[in-house]
C-alpha atoms as a PDB file:
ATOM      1  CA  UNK A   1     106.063 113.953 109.052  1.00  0.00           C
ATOM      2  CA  UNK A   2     106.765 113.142 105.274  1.00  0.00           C
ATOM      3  CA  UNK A   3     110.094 114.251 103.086  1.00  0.00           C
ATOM      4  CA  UNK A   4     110.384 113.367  99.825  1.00  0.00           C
ATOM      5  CA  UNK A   5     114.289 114.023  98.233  1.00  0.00           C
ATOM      6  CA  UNK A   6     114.838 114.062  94.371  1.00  0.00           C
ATOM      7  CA  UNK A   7     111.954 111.339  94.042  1.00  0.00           C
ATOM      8  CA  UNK A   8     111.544 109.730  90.443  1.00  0.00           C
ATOM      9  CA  UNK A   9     109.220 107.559  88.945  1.00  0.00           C
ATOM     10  CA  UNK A  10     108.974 106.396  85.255  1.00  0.00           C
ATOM     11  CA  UNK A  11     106.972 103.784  83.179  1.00  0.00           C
ATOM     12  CA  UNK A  12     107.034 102.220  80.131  1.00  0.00           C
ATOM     13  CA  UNK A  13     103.913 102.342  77.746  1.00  0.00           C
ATOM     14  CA  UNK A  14     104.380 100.426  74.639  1.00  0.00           C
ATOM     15  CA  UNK A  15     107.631 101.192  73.971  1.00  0.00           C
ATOM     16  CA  UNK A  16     107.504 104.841  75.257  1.00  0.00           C
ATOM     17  CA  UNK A  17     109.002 106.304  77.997  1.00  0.00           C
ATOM     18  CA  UNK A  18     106.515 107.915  80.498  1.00  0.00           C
ATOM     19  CA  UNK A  19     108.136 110.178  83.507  1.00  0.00           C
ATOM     20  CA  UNK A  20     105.747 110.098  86.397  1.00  0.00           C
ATOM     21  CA  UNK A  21     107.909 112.153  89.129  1.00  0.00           C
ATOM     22  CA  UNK A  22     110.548 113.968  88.262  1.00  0.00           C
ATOM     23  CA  UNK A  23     112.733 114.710  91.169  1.00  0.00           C
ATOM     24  CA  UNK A  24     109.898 115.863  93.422  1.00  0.00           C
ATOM     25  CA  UNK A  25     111.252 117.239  96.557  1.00  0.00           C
ATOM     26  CA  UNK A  26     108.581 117.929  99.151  1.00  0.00           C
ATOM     27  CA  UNK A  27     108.307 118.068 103.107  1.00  0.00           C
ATOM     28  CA  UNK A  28     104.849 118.052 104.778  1.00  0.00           C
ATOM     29  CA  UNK A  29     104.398 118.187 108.919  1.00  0.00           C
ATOM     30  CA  UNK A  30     101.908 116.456 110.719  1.00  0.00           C
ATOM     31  CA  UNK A  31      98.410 117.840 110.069  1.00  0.00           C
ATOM     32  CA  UNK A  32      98.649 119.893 107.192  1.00  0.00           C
ATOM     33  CA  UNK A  33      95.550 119.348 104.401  1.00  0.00           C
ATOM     34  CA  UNK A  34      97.237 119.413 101.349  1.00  0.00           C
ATOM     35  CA  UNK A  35      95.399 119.437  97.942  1.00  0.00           C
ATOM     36  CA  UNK A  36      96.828 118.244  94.961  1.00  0.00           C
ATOM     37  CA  UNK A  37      96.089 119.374  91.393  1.00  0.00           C
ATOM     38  CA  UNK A  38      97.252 119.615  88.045  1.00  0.00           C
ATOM     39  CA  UNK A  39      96.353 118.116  84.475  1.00  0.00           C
ATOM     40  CA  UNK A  40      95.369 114.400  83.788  1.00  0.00           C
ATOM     41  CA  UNK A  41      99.110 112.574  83.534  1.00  0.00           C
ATOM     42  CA  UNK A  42     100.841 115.344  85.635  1.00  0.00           C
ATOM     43  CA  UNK A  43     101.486 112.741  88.682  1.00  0.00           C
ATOM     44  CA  UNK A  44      99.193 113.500  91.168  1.00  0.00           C
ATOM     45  CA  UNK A  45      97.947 110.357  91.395  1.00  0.00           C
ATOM     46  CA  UNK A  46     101.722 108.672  91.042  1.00  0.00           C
ATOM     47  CA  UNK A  47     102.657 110.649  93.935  1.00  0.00           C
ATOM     48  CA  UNK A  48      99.888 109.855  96.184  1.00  0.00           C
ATOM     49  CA  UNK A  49     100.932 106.257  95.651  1.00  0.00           C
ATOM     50  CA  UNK A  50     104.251 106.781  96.297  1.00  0.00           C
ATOM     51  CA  UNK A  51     103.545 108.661  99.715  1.00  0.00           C
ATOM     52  CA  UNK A  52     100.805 105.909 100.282  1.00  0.00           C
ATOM     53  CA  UNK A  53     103.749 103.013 100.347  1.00  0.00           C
ATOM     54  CA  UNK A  54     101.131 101.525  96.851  1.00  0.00           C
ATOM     55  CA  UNK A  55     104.405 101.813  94.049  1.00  0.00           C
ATOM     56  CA  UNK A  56     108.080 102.104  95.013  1.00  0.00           C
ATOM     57  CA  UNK A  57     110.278 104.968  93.366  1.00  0.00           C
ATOM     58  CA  UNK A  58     113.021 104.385  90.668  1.00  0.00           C
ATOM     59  CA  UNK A  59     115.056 106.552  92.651  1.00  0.00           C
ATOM     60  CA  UNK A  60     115.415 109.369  95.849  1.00  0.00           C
ATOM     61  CA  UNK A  61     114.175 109.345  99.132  1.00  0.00           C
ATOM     62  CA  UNK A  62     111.385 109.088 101.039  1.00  0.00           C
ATOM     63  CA  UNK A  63     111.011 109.466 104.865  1.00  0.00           C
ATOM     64  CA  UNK A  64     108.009 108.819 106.718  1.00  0.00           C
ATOM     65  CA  UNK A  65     107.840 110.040 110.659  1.00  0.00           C
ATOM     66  CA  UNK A  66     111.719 109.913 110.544  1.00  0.00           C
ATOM     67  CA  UNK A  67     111.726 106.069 109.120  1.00  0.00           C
ATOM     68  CA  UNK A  68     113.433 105.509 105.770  1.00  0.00           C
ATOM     69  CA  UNK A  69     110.623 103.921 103.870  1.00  0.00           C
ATOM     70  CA  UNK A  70     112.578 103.111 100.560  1.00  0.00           C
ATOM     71  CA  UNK A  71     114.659 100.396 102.802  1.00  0.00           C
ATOM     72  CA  UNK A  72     111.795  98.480 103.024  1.00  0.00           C
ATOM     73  CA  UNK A  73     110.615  95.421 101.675  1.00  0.00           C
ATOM     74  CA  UNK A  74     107.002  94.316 100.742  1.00  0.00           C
ATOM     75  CA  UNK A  75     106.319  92.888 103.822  1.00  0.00           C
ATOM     76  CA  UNK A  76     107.326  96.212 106.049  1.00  0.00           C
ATOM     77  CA  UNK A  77     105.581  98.480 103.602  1.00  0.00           C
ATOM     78  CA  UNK A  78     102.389  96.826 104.034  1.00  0.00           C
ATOM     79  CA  UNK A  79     102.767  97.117 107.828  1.00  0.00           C
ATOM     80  CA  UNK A  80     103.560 101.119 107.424  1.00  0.00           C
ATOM     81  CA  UNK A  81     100.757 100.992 105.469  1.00  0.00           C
ATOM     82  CA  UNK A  82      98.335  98.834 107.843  1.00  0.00           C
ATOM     83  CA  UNK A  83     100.097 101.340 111.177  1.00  0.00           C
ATOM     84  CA  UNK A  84      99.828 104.277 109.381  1.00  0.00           C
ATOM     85  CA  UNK A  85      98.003 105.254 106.873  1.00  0.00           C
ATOM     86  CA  UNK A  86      94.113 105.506 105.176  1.00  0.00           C
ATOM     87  CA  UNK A  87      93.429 105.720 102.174  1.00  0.00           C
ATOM     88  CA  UNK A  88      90.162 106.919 100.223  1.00  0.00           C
ATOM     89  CA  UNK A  89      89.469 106.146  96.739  1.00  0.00           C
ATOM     90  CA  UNK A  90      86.652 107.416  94.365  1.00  0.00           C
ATOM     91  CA  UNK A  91      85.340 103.636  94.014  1.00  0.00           C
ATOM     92  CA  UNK A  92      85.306 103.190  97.577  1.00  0.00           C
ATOM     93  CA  UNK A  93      86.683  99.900  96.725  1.00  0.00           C
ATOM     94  CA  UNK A  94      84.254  98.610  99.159  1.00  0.00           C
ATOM     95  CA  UNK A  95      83.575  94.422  99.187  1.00  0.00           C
ATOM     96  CA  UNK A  96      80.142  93.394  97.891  1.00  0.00           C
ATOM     97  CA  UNK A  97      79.258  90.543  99.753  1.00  0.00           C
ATOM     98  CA  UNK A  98      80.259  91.880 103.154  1.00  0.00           C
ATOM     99  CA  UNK A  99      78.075  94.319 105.047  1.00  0.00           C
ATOM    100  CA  UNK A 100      78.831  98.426 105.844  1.00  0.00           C
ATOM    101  CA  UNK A 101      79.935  97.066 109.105  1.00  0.00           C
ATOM    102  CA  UNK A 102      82.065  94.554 107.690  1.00  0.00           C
ATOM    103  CA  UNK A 103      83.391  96.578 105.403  1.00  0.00           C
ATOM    104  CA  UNK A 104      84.803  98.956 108.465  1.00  0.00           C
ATOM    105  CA  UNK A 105      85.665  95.994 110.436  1.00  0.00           C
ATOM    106  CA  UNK A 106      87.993  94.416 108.073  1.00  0.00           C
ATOM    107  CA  UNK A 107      91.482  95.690 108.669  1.00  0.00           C
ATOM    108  CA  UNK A 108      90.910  94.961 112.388  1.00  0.00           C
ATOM    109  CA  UNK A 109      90.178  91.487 111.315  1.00  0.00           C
ATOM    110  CA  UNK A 110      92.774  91.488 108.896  1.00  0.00           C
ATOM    111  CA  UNK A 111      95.271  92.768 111.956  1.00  0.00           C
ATOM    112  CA  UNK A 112      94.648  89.919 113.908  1.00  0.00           C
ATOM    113  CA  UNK A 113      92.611  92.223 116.801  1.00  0.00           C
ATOM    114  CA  UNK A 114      90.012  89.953 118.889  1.00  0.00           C
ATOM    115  CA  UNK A 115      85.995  89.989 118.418  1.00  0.00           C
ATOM    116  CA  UNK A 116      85.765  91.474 121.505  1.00  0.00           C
ATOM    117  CA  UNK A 117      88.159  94.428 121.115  1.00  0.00           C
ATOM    118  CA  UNK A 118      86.720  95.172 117.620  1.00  0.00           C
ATOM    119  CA  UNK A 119      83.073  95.927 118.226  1.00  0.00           C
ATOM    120  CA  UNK A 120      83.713  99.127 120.465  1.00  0.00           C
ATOM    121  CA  UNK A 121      85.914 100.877 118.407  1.00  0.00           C
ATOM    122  CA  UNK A 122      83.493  99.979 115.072  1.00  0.00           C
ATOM    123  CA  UNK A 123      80.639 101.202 116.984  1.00  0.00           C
ATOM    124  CA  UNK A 124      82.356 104.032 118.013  1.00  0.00           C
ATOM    125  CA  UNK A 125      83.138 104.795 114.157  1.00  0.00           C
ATOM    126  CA  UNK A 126      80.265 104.143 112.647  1.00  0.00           C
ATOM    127  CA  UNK A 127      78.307 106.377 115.563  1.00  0.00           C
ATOM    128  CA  UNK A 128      80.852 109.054 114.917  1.00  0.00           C
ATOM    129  CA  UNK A 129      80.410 108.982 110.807  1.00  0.00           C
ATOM    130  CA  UNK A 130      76.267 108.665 111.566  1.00  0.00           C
ATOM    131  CA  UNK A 131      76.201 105.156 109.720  1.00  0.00           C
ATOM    132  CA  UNK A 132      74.189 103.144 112.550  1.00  0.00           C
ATOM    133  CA  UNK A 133      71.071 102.993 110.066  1.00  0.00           C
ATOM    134  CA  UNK A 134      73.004 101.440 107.244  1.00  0.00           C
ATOM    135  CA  UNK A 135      75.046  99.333 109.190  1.00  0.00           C
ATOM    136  CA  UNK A 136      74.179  96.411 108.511  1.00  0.00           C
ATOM    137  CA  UNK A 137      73.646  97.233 104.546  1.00  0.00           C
ATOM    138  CA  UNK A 138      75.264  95.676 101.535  1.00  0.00           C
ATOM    139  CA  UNK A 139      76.967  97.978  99.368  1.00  0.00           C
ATOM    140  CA  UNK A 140      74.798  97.569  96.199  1.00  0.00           C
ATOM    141  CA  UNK A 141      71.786  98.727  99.042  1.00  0.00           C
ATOM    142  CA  UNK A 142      73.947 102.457  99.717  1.00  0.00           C
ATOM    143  CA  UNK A 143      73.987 105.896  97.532  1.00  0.00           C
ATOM    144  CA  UNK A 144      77.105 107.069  96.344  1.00  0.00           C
ATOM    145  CA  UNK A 145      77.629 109.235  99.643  1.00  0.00           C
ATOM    146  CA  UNK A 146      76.617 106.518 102.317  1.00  0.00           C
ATOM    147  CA  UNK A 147      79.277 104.230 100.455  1.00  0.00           C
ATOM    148  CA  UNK A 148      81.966 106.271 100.597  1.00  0.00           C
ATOM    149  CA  UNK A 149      81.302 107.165 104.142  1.00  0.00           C
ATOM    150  CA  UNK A 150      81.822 103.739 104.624  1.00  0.00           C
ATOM    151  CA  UNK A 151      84.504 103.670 102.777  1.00  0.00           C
ATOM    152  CA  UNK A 152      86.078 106.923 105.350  1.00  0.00           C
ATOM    153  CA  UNK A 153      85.346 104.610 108.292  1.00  0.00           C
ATOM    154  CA  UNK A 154      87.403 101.879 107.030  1.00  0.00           C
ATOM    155  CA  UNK A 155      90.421 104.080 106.443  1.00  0.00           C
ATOM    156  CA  UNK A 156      90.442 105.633 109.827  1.00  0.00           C
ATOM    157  CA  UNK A 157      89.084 102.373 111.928  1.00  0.00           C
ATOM    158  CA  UNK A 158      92.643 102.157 112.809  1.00  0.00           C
ATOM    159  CA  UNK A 159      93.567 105.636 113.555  1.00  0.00           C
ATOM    160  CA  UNK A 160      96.266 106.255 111.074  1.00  0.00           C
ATOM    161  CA  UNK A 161      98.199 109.574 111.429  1.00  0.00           C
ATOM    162  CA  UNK A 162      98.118 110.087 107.763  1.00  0.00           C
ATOM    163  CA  UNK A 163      94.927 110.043 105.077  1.00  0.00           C
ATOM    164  CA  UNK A 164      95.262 110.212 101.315  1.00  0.00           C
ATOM    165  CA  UNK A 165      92.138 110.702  99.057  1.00  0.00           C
ATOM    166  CA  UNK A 166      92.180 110.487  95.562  1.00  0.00           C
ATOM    167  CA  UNK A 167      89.086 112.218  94.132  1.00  0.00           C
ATOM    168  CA  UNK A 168      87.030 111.337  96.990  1.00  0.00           C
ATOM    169  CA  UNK A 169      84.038 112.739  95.615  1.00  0.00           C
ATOM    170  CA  UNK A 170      84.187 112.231  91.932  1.00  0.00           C
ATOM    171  CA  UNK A 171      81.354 109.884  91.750  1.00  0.00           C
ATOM    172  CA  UNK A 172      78.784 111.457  94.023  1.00  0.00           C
ATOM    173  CA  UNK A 173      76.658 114.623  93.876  1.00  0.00           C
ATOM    174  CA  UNK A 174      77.134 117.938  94.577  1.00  0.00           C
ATOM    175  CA  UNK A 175      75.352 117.676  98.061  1.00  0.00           C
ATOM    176  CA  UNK A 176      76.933 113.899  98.984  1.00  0.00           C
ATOM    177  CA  UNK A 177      80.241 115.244  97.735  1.00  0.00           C
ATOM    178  CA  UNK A 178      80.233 118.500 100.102  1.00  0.00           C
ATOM    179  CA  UNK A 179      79.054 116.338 103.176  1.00  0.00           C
ATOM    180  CA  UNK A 180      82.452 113.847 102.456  1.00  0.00           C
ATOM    181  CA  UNK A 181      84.407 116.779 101.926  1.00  0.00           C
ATOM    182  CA  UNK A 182      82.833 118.397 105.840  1.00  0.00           C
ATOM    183  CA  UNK A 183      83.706 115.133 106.960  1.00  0.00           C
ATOM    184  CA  UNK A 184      87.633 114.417 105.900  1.00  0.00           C
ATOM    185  CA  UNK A 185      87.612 118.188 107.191  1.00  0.00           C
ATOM    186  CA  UNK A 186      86.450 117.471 110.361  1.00  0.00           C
ATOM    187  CA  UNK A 187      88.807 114.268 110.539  1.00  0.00           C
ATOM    188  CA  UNK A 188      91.634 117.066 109.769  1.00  0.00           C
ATOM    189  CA  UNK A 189      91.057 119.216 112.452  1.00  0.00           C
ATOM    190  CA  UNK A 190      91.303 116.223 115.054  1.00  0.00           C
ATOM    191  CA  UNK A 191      94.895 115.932 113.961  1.00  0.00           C
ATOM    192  CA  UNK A 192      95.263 113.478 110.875  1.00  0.00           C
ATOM    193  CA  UNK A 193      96.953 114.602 107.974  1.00  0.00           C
ATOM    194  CA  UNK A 194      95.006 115.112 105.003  1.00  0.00           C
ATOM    195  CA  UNK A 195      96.514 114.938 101.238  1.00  0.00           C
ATOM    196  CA  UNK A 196      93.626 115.424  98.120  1.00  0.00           C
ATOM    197  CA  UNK A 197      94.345 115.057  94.826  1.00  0.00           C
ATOM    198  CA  UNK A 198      91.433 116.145  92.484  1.00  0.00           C
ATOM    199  CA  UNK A 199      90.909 117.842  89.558  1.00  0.00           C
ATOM    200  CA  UNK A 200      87.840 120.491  91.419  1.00  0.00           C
ATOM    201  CA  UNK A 201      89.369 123.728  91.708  1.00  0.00           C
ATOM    202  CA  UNK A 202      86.862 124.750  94.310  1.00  0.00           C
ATOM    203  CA  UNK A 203      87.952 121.697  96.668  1.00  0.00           C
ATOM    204  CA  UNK A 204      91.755 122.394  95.612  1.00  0.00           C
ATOM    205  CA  UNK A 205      90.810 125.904  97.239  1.00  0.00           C
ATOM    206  CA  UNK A 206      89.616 124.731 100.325  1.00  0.00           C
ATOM    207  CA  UNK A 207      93.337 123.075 101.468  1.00  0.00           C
ATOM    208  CA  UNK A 208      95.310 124.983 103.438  1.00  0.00           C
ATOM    209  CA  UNK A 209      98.365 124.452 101.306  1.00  0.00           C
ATOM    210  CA  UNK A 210      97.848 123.742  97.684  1.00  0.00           C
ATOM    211  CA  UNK A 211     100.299 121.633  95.553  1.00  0.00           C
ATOM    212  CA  UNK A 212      99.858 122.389  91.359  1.00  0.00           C
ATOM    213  CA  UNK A 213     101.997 119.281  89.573  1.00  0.00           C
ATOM    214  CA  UNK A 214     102.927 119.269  86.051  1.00  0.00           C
ATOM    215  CA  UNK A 215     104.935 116.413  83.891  1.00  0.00           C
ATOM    216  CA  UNK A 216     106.074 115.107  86.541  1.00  0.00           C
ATOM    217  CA  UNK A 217     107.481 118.022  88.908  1.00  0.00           C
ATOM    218  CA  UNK A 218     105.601 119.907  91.971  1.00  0.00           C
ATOM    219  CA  UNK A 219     105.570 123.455  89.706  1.00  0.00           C
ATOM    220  CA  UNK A 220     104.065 125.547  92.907  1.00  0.00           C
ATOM    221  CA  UNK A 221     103.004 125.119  96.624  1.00  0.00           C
ATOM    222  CA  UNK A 222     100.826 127.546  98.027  1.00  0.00           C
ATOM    223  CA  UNK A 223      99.323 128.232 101.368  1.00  0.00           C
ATOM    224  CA  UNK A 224      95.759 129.382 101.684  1.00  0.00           C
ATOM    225  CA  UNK A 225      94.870 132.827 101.557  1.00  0.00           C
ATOM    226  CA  UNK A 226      93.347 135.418 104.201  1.00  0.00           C
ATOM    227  CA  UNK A 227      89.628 134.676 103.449  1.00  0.00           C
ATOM    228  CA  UNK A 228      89.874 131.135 102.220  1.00  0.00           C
ATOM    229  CA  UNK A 229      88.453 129.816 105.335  1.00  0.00           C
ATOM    230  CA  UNK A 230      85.537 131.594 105.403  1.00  0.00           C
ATOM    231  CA  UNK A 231      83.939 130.097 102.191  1.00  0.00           C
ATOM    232  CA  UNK A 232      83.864 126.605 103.854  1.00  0.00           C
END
């Protein structure tokens, strides 16, 4: 589903040189949960950008269900994006002023998709994610958990093949952040690819394939042990 060829990515801060990627080669197939981990500045969170179509390499390659996606320009990375992909952030990024349900609703407003063929597959979403009592709450009325719940239905109102979290649960609780963590699971294992980056060993742990990134380069990839499974 994704290869990445002798990928590279650097910034500038101040007037120093900052490598992000560093020739990152890496092939994932269609419905693999990946976690990503590594120290603060490694570029885990570079990488999920790059695979989430967010920042555009310096150099190298990177395929996407067999489309060359560094071809593209703005306009046909955004609609990869909008086709494709869901993304989940630890701010939930969520709109005040608009309503849970609105909040879910919006990228089938924003893809032109009429009233009447929106409502069934929000209800269906927000049934499926157990959101009908806060659906018609504002953000600022929602704990940490219920938000980013919300926050999962938006990404996946649109079915995208391929979800990328990036410390989903690093503002919530112990107990909100295992019930988001049961519930990109369970999105998983109905098909969608699932890519993590955090800095929680015990959720790195729980991926079936583990990625470790340092200065820049993927430095191991792991599958899951015998036993692994058994401590969800």
């Amino acid at each position: 589903m994704i290869r990445l060829e002798k990928l590279c990515k650097a910034y500038t801060l101040g007037d120093q040189p900052v490598t992000a990627l560093d020739a990152v080669d890496l092939a994932i197939g269609s419905g693999e949960y990946l976690s990503v981990m590594g120290p603060s500045g490694s570029g885990k969170s570079t990488l999920l950008n790059m695979i989430g179509l967010l920042d555009t390499p310096d150099s190298g390659r990177y395929q996407l269900c067999d489309r060359e996606m560094t071809l593209l320009d703005e306009e046909g990375r955004a609609a990869e994006r909008n086709s494709r992909i869901g993304f989940v952030f630890q701010a939930y990024h969520l709109i005040d002023r608009l309503s849970a349900r609105e909040n879910i609703e919006l990228p089938l407003v924003l893809a032109g998709m009429a009233p009447g063929m929106r409502r069934p597959l929000v209800d269906e979403v927000i049934a499926r994610l157990d959101l009908e009592p806060r659906a018609g709450h504002l953000p600022r009325q929602l704990s940490g958990g219920q938000r980013q719940r919300v926050a999962i239905a938006r990404a996946v109102i649109r079915r995208p093949a391929l979800l990328l979290a990036d410390e989903p649960t690093g503002n919530l609780d112990s107990h909100s952040g295992a019930e988001v963590i049961k519930l990109l699971e369970e999105l998983n294992g109905q098909g969608i690819t699932l890519l993590i980056v955090t800095h929680d060993p015990a959720m790195g742990q729980r991926a079936g394939r583990r990625l470790r990134m340092e200065d820049g380069r993927v430095v191991s990839d792991s599958p899951a042990q015998e036993g692994d499974y058994a401590q969800r």
